[in-house]
N, C-alpha and C. Protein backbone atom coordinates (compact mmCIF):
# COMPACT_ATOMS: atom_id res chain seq x y z
N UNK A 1 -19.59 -11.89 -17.06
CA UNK A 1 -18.90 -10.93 -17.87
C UNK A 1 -17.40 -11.05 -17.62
N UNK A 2 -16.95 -10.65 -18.88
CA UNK A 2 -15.16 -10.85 -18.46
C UNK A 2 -14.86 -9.11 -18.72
N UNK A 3 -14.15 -9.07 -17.95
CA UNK A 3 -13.42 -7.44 -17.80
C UNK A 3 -12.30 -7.65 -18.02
N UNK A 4 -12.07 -6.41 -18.97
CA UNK A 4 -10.24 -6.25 -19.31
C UNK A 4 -10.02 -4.65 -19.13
N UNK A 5 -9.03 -4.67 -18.56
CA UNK A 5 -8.62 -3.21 -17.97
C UNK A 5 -6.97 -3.11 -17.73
N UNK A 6 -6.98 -2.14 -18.99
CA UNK A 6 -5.69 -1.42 -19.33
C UNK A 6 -5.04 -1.07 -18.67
N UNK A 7 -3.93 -0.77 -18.09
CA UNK A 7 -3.36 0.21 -16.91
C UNK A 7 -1.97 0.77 -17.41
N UNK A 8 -2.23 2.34 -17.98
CA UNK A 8 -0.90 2.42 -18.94
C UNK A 8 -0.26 3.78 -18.21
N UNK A 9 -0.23 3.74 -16.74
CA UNK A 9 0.25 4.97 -15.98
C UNK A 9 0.60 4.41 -14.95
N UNK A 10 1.15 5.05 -14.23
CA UNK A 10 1.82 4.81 -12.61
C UNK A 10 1.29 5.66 -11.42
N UNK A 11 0.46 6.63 -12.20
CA UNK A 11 0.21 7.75 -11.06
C UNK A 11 -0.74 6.83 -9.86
N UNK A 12 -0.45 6.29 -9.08
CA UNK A 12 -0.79 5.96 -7.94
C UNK A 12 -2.77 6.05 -7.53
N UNK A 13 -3.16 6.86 -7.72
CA UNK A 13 -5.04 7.08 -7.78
C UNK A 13 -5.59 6.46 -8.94
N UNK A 14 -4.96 6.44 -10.07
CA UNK A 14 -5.46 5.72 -11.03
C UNK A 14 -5.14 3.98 -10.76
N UNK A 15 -3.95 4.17 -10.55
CA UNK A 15 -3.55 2.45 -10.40
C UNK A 15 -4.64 1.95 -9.42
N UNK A 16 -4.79 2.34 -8.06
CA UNK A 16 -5.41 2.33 -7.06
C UNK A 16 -7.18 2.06 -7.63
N UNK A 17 -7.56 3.44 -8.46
CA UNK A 17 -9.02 2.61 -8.48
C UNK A 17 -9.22 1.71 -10.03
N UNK A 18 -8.22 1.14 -10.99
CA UNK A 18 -8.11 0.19 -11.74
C UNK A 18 -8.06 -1.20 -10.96
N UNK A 19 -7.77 -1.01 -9.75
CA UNK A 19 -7.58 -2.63 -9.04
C UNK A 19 -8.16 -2.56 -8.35
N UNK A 20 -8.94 -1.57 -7.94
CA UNK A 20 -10.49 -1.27 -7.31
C UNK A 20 -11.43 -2.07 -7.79
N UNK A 21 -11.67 -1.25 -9.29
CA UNK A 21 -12.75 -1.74 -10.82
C UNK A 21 -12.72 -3.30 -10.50
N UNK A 22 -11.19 -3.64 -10.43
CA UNK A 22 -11.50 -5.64 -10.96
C UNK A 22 -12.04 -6.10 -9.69
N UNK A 23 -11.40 -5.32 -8.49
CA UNK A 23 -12.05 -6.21 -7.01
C UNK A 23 -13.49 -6.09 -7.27
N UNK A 24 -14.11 -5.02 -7.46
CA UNK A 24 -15.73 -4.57 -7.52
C UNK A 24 -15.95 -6.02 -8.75
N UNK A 25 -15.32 -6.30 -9.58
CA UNK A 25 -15.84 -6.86 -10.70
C UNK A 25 -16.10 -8.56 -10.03
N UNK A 26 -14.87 -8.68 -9.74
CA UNK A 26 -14.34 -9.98 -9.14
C UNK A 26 -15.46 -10.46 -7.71
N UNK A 27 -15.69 -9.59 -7.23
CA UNK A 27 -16.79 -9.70 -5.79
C UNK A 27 -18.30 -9.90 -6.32
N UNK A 28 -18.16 -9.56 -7.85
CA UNK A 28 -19.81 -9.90 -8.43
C UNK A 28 -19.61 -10.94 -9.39
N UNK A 29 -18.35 -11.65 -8.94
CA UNK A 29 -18.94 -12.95 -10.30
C UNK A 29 -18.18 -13.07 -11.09
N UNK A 30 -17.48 -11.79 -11.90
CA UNK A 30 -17.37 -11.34 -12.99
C UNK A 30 -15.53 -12.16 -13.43
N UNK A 31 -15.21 -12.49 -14.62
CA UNK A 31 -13.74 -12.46 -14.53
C UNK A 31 -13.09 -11.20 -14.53
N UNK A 32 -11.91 -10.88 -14.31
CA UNK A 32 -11.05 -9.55 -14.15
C UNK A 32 -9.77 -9.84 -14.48
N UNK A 33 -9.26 -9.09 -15.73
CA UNK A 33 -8.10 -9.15 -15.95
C UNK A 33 -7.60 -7.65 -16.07
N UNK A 34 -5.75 -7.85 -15.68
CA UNK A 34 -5.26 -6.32 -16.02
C UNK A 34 -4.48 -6.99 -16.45
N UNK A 35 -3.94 -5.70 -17.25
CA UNK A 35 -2.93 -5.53 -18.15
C UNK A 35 -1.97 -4.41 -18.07
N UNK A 36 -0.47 -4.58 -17.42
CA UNK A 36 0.34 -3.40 -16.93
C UNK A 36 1.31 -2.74 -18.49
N UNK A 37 0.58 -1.66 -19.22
CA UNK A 37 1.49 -1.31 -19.93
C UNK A 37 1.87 0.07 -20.43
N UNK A 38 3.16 0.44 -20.81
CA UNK A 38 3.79 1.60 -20.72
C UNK A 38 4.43 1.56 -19.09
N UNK A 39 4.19 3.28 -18.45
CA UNK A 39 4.36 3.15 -17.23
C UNK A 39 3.42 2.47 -16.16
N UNK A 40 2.53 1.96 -16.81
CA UNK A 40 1.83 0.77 -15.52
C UNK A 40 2.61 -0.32 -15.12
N UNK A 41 3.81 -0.88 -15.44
CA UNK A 41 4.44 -1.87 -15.18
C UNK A 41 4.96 -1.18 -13.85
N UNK A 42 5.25 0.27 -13.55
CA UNK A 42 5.82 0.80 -12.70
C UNK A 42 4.88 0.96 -11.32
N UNK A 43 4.00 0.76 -11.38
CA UNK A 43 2.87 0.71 -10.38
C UNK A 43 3.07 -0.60 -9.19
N UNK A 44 3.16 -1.77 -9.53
CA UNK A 44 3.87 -2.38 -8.55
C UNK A 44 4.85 -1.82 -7.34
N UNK A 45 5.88 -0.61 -7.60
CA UNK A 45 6.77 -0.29 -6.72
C UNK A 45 6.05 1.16 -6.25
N UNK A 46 4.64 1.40 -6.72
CA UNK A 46 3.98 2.31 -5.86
C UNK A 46 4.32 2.69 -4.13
N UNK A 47 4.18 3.80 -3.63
CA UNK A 47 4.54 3.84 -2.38
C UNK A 47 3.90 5.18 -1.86
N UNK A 48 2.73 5.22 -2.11
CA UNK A 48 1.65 6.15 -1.77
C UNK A 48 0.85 6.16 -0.41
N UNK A 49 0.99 7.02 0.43
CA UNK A 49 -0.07 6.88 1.61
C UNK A 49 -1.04 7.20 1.66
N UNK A 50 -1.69 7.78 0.71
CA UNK A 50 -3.00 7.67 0.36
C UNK A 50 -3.35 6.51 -1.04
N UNK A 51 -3.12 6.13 -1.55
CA UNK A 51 -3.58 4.91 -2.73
C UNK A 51 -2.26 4.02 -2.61
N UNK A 52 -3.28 3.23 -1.97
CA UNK A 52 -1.90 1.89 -1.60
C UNK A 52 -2.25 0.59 -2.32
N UNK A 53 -1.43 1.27 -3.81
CA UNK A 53 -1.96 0.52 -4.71
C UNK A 53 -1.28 -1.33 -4.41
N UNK A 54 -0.23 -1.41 -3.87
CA UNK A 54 0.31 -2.55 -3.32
C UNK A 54 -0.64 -3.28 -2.93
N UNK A 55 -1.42 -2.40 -2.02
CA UNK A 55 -2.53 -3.68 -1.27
C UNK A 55 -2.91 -3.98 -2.35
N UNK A 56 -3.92 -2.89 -2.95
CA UNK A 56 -5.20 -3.35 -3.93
C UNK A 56 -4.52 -4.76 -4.95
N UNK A 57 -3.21 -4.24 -5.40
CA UNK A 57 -3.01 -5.18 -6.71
C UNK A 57 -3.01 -6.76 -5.94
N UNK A 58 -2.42 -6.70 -4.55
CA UNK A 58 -2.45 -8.11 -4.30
C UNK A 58 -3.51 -9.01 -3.83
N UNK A 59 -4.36 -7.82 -3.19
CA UNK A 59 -5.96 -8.65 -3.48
C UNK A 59 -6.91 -8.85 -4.40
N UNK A 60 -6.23 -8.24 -5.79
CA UNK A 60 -7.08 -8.57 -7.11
C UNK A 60 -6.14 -9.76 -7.30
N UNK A 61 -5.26 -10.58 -7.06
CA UNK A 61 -4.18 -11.67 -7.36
C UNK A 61 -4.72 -12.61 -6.94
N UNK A 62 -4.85 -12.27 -5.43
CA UNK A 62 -5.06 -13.60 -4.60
C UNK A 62 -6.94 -13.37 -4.63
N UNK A 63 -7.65 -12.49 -4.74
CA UNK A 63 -9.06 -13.11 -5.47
C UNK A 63 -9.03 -13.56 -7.02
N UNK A 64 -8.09 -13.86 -7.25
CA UNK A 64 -8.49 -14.56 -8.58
C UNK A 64 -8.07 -13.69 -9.86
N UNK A 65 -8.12 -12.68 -9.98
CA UNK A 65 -7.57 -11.80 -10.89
C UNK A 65 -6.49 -12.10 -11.62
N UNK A 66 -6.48 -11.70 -13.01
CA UNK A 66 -5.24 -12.20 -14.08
C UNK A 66 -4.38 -10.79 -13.96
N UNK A 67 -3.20 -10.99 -13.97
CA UNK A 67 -2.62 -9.73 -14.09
C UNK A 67 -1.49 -10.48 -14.39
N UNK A 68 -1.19 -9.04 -16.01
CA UNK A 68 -0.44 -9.15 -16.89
C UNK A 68 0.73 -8.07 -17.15
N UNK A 69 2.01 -7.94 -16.93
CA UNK A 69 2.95 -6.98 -17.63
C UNK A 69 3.04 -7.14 -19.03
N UNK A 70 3.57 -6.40 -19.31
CA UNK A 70 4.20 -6.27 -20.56
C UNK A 70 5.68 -6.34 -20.59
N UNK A 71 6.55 -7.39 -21.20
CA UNK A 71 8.42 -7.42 -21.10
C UNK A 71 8.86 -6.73 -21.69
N UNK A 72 8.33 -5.97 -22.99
CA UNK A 72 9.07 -4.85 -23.41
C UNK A 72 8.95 -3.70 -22.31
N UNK A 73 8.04 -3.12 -22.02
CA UNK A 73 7.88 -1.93 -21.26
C UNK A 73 8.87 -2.21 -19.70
N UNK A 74 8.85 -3.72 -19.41
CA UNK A 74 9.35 -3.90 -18.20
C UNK A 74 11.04 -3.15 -18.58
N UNK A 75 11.20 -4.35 -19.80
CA UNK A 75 12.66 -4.25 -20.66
C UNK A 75 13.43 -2.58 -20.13
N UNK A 76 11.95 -2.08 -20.87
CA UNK A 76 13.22 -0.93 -21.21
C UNK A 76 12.80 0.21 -19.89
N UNK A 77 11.95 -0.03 -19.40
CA UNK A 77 12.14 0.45 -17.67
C UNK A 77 13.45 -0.37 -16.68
N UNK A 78 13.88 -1.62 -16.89
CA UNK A 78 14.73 -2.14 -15.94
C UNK A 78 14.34 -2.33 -15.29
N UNK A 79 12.89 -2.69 -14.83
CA UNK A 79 11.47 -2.97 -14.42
C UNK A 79 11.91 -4.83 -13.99
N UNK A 80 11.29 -5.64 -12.99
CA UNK A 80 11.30 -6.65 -12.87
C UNK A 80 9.81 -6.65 -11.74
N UNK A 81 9.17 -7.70 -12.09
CA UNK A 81 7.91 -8.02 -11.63
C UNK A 81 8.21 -9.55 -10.69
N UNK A 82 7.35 -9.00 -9.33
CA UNK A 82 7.13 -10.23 -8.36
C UNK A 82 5.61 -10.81 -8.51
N UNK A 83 5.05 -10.27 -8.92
CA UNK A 83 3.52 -10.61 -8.84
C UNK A 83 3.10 -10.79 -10.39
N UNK A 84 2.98 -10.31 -11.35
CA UNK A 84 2.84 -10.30 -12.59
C UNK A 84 3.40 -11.30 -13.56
N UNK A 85 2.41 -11.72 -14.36
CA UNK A 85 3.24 -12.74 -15.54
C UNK A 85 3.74 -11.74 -16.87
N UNK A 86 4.76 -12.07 -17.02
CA UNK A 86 5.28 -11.32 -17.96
C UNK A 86 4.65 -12.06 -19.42
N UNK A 87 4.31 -10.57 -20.36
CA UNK A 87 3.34 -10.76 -21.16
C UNK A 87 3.62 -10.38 -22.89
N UNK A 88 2.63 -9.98 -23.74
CA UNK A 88 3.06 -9.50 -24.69
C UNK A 88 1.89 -8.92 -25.01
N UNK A 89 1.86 -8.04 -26.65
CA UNK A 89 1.23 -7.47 -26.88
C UNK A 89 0.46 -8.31 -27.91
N UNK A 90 0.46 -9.89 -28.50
CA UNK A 90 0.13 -10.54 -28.58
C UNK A 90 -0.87 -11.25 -27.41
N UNK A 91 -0.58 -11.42 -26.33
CA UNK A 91 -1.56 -11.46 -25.11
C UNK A 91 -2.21 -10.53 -24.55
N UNK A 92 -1.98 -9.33 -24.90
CA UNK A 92 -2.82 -7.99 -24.98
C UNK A 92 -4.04 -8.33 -25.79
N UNK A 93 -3.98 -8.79 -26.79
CA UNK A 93 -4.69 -8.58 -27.97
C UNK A 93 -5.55 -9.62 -27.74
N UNK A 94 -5.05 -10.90 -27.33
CA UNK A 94 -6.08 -11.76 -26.81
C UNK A 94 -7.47 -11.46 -25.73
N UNK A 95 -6.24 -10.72 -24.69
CA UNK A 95 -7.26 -10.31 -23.36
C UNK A 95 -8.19 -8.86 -23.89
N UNK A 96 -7.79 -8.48 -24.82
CA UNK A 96 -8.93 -7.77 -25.50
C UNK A 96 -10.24 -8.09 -26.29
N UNK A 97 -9.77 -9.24 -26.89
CA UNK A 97 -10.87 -10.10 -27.70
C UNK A 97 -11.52 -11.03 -26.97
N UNK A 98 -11.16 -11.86 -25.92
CA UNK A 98 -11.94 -12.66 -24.81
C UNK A 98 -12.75 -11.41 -24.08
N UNK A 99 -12.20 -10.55 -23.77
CA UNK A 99 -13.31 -9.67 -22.75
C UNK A 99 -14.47 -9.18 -23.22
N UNK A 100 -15.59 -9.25 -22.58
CA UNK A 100 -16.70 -8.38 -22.76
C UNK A 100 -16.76 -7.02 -23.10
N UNK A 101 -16.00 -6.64 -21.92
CA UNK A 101 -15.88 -4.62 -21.79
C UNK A 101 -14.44 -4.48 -21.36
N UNK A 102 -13.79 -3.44 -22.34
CA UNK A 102 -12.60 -3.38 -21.90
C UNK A 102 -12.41 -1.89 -21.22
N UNK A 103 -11.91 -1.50 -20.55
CA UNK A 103 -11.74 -0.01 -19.96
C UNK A 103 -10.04 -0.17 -19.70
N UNK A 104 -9.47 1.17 -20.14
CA UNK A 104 -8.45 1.79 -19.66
C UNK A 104 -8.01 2.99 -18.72
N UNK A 105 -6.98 3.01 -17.83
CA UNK A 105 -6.78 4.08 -16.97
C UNK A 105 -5.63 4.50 -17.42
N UNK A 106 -5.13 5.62 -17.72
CA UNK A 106 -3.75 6.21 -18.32
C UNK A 106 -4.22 6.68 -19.67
């Protein structure tokens, strides 16, 4: 199964169990992609001591996980990404139509 999962908030518990979802997905097989848009591009500079979404996002990376910004949303946040390929809503639309099941958080 391929998973696509939205991430269009920053609030820190959501980011946290969206990169949860793909690890759980990713540990059974499954492909896992995210997609950072609106204020999800802002989730990277998370700094929560309880949802440390930092970890999670970099072990959905380095297991294999696709993770995608969005450059407008980065744009007009003043937003710049170390981990993320900067994306579009044209590659939104793709990683919506390749996936099996798509779920959003935000």
């Amino acid at each position: 199964m391929k998973l696509g999962i939205i991430l269009n908030t920053s609030e820190p518990e959501a980011a946290w169990n969206a990169f949860r979802l793909g690890m759980a997905a990713l540990r059974e097989g499954n492909g896992a992609s995210v997609f950072l848009l609106g204020k999800g591009v802002e989730c990277e500079a998370s700094k929560d001591w309880n949802f440390n979404v930092q970890a999670e996002l970099t072990s959905f990376k380095e297991n294999g996980g696709r993770l995608l910004a969005c450059g407008t949303c980065l744009h007009l946040r003043k937003q710049k990404t170390r981990v993320c390929a900067v994306s579009s809503m044209d590659e939104l639309l793709a990683l919506v139509s390749e996936s099996d099941k798509v779920v959003s958080f935000g």
